[in-house]
Every structure is written in structure tokens, then in C-alpha cells.
N, C-alpha and C. Protein backbone atom coordinates (compact mmCIF):
# COMPACT_ATOMS: atom_id res chain seq x y z
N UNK A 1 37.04 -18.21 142.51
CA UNK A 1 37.92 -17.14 142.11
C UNK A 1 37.56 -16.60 140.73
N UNK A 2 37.05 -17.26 140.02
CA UNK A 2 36.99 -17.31 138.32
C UNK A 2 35.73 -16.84 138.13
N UNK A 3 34.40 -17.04 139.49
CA UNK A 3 33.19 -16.76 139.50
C UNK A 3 32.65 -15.48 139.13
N UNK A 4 31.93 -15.51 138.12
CA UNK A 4 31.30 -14.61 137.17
C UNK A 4 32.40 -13.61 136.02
N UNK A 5 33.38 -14.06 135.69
CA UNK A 5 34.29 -14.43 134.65
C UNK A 5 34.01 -13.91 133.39
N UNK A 6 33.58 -14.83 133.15
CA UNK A 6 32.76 -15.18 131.59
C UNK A 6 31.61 -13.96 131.50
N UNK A 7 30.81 -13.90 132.22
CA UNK A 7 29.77 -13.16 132.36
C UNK A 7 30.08 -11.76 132.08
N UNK A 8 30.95 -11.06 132.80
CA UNK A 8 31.55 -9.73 132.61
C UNK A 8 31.68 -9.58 131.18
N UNK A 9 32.17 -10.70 130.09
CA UNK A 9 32.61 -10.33 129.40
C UNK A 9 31.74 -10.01 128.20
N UNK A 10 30.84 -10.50 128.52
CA UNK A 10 29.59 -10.83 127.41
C UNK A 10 28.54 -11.05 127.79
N UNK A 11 27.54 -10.37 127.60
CA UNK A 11 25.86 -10.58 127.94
C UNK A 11 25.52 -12.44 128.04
N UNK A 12 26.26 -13.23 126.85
CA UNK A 12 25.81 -14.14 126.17
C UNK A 12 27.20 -14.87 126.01
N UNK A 13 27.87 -15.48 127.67
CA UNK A 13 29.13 -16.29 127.09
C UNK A 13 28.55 -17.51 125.66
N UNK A 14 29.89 -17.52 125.58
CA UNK A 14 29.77 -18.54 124.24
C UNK A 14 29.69 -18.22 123.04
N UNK A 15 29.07 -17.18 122.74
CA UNK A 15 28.78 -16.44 121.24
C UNK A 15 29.84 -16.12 120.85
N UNK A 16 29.98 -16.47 119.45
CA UNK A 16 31.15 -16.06 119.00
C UNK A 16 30.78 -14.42 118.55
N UNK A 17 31.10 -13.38 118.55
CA UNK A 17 31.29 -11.90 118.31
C UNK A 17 31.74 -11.72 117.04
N UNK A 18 32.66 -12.07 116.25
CA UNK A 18 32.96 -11.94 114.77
C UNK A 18 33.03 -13.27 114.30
N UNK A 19 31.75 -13.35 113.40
CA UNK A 19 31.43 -14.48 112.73
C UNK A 19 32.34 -14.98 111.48
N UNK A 20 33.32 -13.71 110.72
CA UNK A 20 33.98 -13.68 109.61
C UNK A 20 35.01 -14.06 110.12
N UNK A 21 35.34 -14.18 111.45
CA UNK A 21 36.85 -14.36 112.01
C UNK A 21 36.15 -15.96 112.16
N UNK A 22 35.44 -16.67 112.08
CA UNK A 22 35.20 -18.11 112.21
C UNK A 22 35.43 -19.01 111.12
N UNK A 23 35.71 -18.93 110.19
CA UNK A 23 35.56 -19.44 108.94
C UNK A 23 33.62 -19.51 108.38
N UNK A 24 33.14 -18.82 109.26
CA UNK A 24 31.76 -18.51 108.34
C UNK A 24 31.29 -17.84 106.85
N UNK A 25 32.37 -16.95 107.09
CA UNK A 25 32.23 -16.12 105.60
C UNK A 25 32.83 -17.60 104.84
N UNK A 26 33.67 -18.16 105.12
CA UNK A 26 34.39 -19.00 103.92
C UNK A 26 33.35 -20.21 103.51
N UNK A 27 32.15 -20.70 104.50
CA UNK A 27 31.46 -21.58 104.52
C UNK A 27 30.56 -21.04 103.54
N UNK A 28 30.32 -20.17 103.83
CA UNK A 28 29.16 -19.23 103.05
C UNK A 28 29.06 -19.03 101.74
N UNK A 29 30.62 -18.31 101.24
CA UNK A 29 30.90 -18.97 99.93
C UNK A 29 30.80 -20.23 99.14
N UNK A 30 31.07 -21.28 100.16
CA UNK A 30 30.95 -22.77 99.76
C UNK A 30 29.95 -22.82 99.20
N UNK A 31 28.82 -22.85 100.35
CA UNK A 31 27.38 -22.97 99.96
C UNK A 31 26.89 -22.01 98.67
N UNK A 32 27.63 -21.03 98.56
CA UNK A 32 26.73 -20.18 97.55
C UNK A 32 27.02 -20.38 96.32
N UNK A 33 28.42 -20.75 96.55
CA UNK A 33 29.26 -20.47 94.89
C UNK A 33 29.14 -22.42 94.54
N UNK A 34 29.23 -23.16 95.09
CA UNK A 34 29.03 -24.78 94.85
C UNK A 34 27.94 -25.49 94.84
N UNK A 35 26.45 -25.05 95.74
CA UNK A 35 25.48 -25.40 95.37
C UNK A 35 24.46 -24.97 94.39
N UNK A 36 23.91 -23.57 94.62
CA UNK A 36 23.32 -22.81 94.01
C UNK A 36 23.57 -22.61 92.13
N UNK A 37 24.90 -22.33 92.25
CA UNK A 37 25.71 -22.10 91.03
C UNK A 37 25.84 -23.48 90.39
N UNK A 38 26.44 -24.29 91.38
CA UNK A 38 26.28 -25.96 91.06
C UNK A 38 27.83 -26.27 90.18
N UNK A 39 28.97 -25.49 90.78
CA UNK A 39 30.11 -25.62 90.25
C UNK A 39 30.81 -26.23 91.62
N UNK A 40 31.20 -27.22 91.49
CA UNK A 40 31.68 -28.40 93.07
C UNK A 40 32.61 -29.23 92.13
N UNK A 41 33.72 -29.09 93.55
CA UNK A 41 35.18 -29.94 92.96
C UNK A 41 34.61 -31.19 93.22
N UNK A 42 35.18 -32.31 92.33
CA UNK A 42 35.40 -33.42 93.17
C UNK A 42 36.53 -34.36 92.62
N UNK A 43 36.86 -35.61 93.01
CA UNK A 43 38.21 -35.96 92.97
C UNK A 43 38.73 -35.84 91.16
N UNK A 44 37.18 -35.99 90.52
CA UNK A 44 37.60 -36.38 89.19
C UNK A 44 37.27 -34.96 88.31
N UNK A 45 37.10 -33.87 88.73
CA UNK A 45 37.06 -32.70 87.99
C UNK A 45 35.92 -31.41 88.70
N UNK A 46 35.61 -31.05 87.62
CA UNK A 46 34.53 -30.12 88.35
C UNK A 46 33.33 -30.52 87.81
N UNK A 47 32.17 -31.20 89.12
CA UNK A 47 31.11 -31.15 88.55
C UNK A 47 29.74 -30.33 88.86
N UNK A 48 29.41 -29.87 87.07
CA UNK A 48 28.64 -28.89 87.08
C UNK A 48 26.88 -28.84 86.87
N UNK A 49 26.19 -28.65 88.28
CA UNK A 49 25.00 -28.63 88.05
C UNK A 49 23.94 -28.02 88.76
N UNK A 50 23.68 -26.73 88.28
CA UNK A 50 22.96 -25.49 88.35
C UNK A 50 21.53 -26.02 89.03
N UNK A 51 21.73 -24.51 89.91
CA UNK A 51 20.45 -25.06 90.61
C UNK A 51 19.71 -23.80 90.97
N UNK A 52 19.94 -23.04 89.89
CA UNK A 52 19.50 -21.96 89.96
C UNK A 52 17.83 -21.25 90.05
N UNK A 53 17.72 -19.57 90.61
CA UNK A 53 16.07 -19.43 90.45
C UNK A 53 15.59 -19.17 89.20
N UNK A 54 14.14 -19.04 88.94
CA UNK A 54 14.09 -18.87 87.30
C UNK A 54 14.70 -17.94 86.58
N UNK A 55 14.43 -16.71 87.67
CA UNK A 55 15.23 -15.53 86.87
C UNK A 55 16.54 -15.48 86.12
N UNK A 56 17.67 -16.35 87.11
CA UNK A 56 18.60 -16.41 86.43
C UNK A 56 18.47 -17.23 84.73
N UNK A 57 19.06 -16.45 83.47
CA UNK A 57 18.62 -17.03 82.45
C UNK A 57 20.31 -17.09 81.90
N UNK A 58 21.26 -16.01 82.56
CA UNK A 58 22.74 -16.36 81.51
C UNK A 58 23.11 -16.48 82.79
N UNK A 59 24.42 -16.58 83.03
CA UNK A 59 25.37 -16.69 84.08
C UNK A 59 26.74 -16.98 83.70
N UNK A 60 27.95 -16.40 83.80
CA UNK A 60 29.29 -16.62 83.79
C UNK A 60 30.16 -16.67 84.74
N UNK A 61 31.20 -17.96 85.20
CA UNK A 61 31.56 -17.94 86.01
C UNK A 61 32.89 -18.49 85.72
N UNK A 62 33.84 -17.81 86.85
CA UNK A 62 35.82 -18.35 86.22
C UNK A 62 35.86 -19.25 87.68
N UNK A 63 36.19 -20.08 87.31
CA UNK A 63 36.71 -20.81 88.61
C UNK A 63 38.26 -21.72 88.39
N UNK A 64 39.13 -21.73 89.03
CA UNK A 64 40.65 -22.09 89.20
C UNK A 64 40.17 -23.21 89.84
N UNK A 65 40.81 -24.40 89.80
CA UNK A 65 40.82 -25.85 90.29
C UNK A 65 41.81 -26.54 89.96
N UNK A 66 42.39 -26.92 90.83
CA UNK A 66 43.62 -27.86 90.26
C UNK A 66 44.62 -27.41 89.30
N UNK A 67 44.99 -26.36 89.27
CA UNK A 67 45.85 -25.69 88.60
C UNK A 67 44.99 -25.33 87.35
N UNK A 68 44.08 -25.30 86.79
CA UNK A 68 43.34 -25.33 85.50
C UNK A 68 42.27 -24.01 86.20
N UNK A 69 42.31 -22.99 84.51
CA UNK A 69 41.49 -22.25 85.22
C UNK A 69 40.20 -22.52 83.55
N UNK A 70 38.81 -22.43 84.81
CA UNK A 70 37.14 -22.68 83.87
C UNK A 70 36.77 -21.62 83.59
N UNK A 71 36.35 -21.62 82.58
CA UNK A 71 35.46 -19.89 81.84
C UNK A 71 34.01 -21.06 81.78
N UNK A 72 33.21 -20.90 82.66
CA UNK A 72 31.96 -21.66 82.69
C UNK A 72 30.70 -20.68 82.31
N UNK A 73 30.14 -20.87 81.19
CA UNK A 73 28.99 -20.01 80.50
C UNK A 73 27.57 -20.43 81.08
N UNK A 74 26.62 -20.15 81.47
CA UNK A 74 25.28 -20.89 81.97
C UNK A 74 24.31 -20.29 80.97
N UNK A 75 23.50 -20.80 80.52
CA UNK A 75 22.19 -20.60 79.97
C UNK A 75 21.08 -21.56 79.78
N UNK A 76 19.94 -21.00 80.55
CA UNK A 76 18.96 -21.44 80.62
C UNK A 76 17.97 -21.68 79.37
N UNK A 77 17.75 -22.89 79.25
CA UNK A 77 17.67 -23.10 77.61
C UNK A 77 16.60 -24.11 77.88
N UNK A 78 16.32 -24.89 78.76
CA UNK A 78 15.29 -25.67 79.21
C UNK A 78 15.77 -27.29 78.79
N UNK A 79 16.87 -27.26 78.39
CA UNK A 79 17.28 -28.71 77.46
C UNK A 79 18.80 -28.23 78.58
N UNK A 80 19.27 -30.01 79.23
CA UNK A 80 20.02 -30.02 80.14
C UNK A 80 21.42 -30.67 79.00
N UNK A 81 22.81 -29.87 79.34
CA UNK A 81 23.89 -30.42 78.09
C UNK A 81 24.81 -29.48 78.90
N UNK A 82 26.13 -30.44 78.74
CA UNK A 82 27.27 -29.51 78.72
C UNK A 82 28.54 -30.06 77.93
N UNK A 83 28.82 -29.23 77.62
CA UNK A 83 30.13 -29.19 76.58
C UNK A 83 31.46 -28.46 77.14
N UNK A 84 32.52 -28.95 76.73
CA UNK A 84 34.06 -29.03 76.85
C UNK A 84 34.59 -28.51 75.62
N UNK A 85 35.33 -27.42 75.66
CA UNK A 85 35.82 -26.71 74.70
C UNK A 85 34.92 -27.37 72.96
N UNK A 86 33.76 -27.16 73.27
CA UNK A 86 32.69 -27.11 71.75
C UNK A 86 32.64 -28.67 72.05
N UNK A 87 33.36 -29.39 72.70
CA UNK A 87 32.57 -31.02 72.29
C UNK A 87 31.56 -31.20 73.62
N UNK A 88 30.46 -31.86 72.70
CA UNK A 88 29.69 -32.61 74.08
C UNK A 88 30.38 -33.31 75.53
N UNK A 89 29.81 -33.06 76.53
CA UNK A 89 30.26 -34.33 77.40
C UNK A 89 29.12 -34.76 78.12
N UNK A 90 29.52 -36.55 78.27
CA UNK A 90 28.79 -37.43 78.42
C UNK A 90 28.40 -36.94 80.44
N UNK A 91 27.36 -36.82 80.82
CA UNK A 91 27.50 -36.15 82.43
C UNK A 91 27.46 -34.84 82.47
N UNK A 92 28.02 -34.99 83.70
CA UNK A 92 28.11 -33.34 84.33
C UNK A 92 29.32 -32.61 85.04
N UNK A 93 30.57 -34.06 84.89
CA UNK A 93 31.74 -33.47 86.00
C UNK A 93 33.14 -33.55 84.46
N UNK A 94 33.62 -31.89 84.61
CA UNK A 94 34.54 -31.81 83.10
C UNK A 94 35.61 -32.32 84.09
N UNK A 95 36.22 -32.93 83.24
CA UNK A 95 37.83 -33.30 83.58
C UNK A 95 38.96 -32.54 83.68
N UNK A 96 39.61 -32.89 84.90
CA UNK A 96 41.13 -32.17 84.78
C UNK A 96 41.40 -32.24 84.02
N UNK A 97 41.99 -31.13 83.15
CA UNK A 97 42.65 -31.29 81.82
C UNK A 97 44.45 -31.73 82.13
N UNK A 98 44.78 -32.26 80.94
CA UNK A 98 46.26 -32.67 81.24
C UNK A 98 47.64 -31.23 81.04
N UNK A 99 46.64 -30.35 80.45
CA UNK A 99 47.36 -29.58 80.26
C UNK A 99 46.63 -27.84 80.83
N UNK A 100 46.93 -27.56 82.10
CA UNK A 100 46.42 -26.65 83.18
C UNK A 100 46.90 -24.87 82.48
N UNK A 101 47.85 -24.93 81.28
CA UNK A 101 48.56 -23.43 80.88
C UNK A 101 47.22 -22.88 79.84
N UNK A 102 46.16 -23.42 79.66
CA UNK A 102 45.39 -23.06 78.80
C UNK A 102 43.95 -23.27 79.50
N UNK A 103 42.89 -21.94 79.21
CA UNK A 103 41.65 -22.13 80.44
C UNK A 103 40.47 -23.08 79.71
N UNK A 104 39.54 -24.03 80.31
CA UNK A 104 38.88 -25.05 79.66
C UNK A 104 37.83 -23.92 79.74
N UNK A 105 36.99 -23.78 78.33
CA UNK A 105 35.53 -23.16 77.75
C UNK A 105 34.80 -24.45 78.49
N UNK A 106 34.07 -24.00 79.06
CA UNK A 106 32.75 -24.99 79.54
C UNK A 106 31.30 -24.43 79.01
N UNK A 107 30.41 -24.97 78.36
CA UNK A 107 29.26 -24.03 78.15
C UNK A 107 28.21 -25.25 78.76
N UNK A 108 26.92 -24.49 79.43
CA UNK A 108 26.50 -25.38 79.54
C UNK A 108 24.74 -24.78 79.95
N UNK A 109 23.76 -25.79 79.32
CA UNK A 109 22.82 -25.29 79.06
C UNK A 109 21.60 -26.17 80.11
N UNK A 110 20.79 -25.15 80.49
CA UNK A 110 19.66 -26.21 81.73
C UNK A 110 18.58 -25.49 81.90
């Protein structure tokens, strides 16, 4: 009864037809804005580490996390460092701050 169904409806059952209606666009972002950029949540803050092409030499990026919003500066400087509102930090993942009403300066150089 159901025979050739599917077929009518689409050259190619199975294909999804709007890829943005899949959560693809949202994956896409993932990948672009968390690897590449190298700004990735994880349980203990945001950790930041650029993985950028040569060309890129500055880069600025705002990212909201955990109620805390990052003003993250990039510059390619060839010497790997990042700093927390002007102090060094030891790594690469800044900490939730305890206090989320004020945005954390991240600068960070690679």
C-alpha cells in the first residue's frame, strides 16, 4: 500500500533537504568559533587556544559563558601567554570569575 511512498517524495529518500533546520548550522559554529578560534567551555572556565592560519595576526572576540561576559584580544606574537585582567595566568583555561556583573579582559598572545 505504502509502495513507492518515499520515492515520490524525493529523488534521494533519506536526505535531509534543510540542513539549517538540523542543528547543522549550530554544529558549524561549534567547530568554527571553539576550535579554530580555540575559545571552548569547559567545566572549569574557558579554555583558550588558538589555532589559527598565519594570516590571522590580531583577532577579537566577546564570548558570554556562565553568566560572565570575555573581551578576548588575540595576537600573534610568536611567544605563547595569556593574561586575566593584566595578570599572567598559569595555562590556558581563565576562570569563572566570582563576580559575572563585570566583563573579564583576556589578552592573549601565540
Amino acid at each position: 500500500m505504502l509502495d513507492g511512498f518515499l520515492e515520490d517524495e524525493s529523488p534521494t529518500p533519506g536526505e535531509g533537504k534543510n540542513s539549517w533546520l538540523t542543528g547543522t548550522a549550530a554544529w558549524t559554529f561549534v567547530d568554527a568559533s571553539q576550535y579554530p578560534l580555540g575559545v571552548r567551555p569547559t567545566l572549569d572556565g574557558l579554555a583558550i587556544e588558538p589555532h589559527l592560519p598565519a594570516r590571522f595576526t590580531h583577532l577579537t572576540v566577546t564570548r558570554v559563558y556562565r553568566g560572565a561576559t570575555y573581551h578576548i584580544t588575540m595576537d600573534r606574537t610568536g611567544q605563547r601567554s595569556v593574561a586575566v585582567d593584566g595578570r599572567p595566568l598559569d595555562g590556558d583555561t581563565v576562570p569563572i570569575p566570582t563576580d559575572t556583573t563585570k566583563p573579564v579582559e583576556v589578552t592573549v598572545t601565540f
